[in-house]
C-alpha atoms as a PDB file:
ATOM      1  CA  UNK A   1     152.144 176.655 -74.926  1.00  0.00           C
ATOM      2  CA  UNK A   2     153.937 175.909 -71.785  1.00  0.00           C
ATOM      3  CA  UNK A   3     153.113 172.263 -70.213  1.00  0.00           C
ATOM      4  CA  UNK A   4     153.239 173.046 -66.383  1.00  0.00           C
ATOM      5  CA  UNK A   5     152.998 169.988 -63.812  1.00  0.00           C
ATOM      6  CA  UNK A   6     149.355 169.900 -62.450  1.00  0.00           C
ATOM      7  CA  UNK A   7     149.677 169.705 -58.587  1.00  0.00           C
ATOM      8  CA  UNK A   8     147.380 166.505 -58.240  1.00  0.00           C
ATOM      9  CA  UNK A   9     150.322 164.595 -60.511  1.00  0.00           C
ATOM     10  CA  UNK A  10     152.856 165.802 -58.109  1.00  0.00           C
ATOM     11  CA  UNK A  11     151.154 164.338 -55.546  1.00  0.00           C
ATOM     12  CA  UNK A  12     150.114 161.508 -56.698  1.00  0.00           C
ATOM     13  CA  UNK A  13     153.564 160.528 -58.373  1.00  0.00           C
ATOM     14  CA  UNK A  14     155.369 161.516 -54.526  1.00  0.00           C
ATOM     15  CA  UNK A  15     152.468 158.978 -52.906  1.00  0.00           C
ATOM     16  CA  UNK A  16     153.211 156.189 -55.670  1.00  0.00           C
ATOM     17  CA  UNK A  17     157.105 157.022 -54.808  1.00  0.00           C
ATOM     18  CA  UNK A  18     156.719 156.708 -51.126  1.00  0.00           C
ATOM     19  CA  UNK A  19     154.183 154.110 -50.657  1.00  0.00           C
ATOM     20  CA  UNK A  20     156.460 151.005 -51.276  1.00  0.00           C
ATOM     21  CA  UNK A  21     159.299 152.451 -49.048  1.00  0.00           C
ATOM     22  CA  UNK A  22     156.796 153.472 -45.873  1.00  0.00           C
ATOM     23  CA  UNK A  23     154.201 150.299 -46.624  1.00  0.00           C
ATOM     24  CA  UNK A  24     151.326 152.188 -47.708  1.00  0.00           C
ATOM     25  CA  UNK A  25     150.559 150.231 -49.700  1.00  0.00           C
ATOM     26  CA  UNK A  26     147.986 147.844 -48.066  1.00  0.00           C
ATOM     27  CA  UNK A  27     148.168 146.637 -44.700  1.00  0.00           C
ATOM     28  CA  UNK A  28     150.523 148.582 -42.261  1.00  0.00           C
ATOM     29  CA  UNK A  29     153.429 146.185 -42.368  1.00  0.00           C
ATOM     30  CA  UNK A  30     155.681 144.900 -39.419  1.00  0.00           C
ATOM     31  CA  UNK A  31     158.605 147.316 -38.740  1.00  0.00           C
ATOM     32  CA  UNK A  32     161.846 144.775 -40.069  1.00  0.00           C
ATOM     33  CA  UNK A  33     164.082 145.386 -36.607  1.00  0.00           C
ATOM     34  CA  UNK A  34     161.269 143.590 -34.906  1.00  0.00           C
ATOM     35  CA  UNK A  35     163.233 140.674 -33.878  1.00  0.00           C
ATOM     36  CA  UNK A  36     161.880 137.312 -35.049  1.00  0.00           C
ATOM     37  CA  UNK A  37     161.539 134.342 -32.994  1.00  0.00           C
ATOM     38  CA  UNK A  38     164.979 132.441 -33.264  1.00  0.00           C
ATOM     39  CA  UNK A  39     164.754 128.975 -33.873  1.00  0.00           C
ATOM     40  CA  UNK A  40     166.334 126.308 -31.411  1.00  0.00           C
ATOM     41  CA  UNK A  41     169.400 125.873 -32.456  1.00  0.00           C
ATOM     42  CA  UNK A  42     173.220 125.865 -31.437  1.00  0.00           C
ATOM     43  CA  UNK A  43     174.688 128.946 -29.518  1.00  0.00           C
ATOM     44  CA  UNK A  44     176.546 130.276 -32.634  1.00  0.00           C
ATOM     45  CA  UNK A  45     173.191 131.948 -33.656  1.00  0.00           C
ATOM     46  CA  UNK A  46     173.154 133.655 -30.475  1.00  0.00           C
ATOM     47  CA  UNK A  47     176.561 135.117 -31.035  1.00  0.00           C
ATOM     48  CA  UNK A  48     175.809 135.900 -34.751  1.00  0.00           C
ATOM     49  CA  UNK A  49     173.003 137.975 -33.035  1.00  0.00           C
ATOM     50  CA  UNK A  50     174.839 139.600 -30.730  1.00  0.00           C
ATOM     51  CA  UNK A  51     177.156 140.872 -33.529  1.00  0.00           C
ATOM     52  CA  UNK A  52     173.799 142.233 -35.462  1.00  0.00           C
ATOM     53  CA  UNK A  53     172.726 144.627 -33.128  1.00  0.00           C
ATOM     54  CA  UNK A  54     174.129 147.921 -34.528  1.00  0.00           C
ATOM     55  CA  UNK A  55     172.337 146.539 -37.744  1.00  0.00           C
ATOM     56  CA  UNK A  56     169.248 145.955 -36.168  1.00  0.00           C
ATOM     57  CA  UNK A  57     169.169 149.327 -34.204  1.00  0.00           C
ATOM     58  CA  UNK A  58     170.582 151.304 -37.042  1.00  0.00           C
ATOM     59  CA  UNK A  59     167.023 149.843 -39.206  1.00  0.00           C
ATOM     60  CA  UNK A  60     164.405 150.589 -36.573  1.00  0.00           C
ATOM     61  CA  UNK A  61     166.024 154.132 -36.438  1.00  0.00           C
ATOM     62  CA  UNK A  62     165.689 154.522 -40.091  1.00  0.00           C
ATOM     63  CA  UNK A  63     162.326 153.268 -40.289  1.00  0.00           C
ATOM     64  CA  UNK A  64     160.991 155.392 -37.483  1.00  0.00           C
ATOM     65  CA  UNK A  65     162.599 157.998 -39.154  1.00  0.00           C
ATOM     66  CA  UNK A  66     160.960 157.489 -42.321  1.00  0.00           C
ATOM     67  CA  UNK A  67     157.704 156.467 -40.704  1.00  0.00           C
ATOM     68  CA  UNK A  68     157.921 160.369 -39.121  1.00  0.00           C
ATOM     69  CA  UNK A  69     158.554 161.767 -42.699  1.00  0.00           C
ATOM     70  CA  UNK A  70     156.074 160.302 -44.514  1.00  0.00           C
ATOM     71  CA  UNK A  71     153.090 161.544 -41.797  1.00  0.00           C
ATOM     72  CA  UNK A  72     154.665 164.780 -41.891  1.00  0.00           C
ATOM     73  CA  UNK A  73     154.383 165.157 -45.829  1.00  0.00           C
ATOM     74  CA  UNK A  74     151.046 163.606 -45.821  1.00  0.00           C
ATOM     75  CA  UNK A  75     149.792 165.727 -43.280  1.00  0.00           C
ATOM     76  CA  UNK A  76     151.458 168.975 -45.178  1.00  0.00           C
ATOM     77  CA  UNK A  77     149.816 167.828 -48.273  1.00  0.00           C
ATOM     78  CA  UNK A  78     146.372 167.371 -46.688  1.00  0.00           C
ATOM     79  CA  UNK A  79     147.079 170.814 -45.322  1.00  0.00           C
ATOM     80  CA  UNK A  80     147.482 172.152 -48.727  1.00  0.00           C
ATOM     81  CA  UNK A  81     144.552 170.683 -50.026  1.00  0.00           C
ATOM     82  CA  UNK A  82     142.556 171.993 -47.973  1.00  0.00           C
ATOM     83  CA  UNK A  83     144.337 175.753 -48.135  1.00  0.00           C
ATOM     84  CA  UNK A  84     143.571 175.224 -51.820  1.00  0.00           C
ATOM     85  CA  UNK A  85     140.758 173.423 -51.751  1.00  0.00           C
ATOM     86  CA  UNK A  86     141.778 171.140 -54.474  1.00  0.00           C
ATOM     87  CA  UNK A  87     142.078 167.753 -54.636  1.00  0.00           C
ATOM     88  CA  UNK A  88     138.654 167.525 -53.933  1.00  0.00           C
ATOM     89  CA  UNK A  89     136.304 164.501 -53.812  1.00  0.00           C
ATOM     90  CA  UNK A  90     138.100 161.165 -54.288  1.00  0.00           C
ATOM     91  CA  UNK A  91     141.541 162.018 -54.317  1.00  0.00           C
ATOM     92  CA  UNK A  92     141.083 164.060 -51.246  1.00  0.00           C
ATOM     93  CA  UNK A  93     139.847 161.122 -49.702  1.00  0.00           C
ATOM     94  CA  UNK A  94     142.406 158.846 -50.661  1.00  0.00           C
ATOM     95  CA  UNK A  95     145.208 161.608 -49.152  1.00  0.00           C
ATOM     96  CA  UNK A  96     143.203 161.025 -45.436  1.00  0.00           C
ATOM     97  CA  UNK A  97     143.157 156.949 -46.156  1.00  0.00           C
ATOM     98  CA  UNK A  98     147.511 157.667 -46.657  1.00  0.00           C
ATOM     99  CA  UNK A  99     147.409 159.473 -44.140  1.00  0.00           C
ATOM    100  CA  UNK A 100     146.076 156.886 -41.581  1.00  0.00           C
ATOM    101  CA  UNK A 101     148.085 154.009 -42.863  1.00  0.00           C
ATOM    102  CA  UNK A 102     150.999 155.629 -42.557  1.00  0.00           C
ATOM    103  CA  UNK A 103     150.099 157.108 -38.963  1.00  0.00           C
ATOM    104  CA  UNK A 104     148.980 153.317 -38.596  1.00  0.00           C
ATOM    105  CA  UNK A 105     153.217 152.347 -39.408  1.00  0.00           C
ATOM    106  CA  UNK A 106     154.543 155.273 -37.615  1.00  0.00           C
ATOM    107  CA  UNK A 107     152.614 154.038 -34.441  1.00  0.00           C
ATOM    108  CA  UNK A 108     153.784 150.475 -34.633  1.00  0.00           C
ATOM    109  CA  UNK A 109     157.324 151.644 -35.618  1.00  0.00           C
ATOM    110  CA  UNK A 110     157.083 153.803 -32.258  1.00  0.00           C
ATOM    111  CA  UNK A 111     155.757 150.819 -30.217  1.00  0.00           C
ATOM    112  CA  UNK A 112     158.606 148.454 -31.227  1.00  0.00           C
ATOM    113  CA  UNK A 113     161.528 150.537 -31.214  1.00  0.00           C
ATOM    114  CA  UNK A 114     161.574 150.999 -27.538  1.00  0.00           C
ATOM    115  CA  UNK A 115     161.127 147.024 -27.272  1.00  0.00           C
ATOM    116  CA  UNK A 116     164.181 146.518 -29.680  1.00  0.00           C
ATOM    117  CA  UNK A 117     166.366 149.157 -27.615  1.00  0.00           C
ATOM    118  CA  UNK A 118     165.074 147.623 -24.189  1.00  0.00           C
ATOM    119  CA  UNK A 119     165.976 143.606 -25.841  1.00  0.00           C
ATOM    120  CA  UNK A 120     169.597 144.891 -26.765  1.00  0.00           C
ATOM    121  CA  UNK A 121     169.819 146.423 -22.768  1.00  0.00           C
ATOM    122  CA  UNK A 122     168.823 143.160 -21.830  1.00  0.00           C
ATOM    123  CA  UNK A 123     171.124 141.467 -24.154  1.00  0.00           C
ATOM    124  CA  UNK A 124     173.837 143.702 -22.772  1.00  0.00           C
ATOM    125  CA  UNK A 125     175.061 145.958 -25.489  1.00  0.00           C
ATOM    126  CA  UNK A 126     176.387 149.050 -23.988  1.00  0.00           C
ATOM    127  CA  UNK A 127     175.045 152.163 -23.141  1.00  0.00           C
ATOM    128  CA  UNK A 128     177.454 154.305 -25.189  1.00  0.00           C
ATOM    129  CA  UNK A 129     175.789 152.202 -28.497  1.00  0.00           C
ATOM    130  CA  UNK A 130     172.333 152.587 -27.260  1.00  0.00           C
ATOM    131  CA  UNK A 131     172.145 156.376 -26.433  1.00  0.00           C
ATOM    132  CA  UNK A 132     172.648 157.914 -29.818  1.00  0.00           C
ATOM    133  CA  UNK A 133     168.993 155.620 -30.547  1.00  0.00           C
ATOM    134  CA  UNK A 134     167.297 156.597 -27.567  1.00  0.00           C
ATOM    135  CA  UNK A 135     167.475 160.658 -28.829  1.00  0.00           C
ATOM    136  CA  UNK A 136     166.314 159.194 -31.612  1.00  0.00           C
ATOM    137  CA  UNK A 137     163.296 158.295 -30.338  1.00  0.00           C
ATOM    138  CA  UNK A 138     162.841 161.417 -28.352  1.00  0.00           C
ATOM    139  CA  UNK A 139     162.760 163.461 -30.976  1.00  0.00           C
END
């Protein structure tokens, strides 16, 4: 007898897989580029901050990007559930309750990416580092 993968495994193992890398799991968590208050201290920090911007930009991109990813598989696996009409019940449910928490991230991630790339204009880096960001976040 062949052992075949049931589809409600696969789905369930990809949700357990991506929950701890899009912050499904609980509370929609605070994107990491958001910039935290910096404490009062000498202007060396301010430099060292300065210096961390590609860092910082490079994470929100990645995080919006994976945000986007994770709604789009949800949303294709709700999709196929309902094609299928199987999960059904509870573990259909619990695809729609993914589903919003991870629309839930992907909305915060697209609120405070354009406040990152608006601090760093303010902060002057230049335009040449900033654009390849800002088609990010057209897209």
């Amino acid at each position: 007898m062949i052992c075949r993968p049931r589809p409600l495994h696969l789905a369930c193992a990809a949700l357990l897989l991506a929950a701890p890398a899009v912050g499904l799991a609980g509370e929609p968590k605070k994107p990491a580029f958001v910039k935290r208050q910096p404490p009062a201290e000498a202007p060396a920090a301010i430099q060292e901050d300065a210096e961390n911007w590609p860092a910082r930009l490079e994470a929100g991109a990645q995080e919006l990007t994976a945000a986007r990813a994770a709604v789009q598989d949800l949303e294709q696996q709700l999709r196929n559930a309902r094609q299928r009409r199987y999960p059904r019940g509870a573990a259909r449910e619990k695809l729609r309750q993914d589903l919003a928490r991870a629309e839930a991230v992907l909305d915060e991630a697209e609120r405070y990416f354009p406040e990152l790339l608006d601090e760093a204009r303010r902060d002057g880096v230049p335009a040449g580092t900033l654009y390849p960001y800002e088609q990010r976040l057209g897209s």
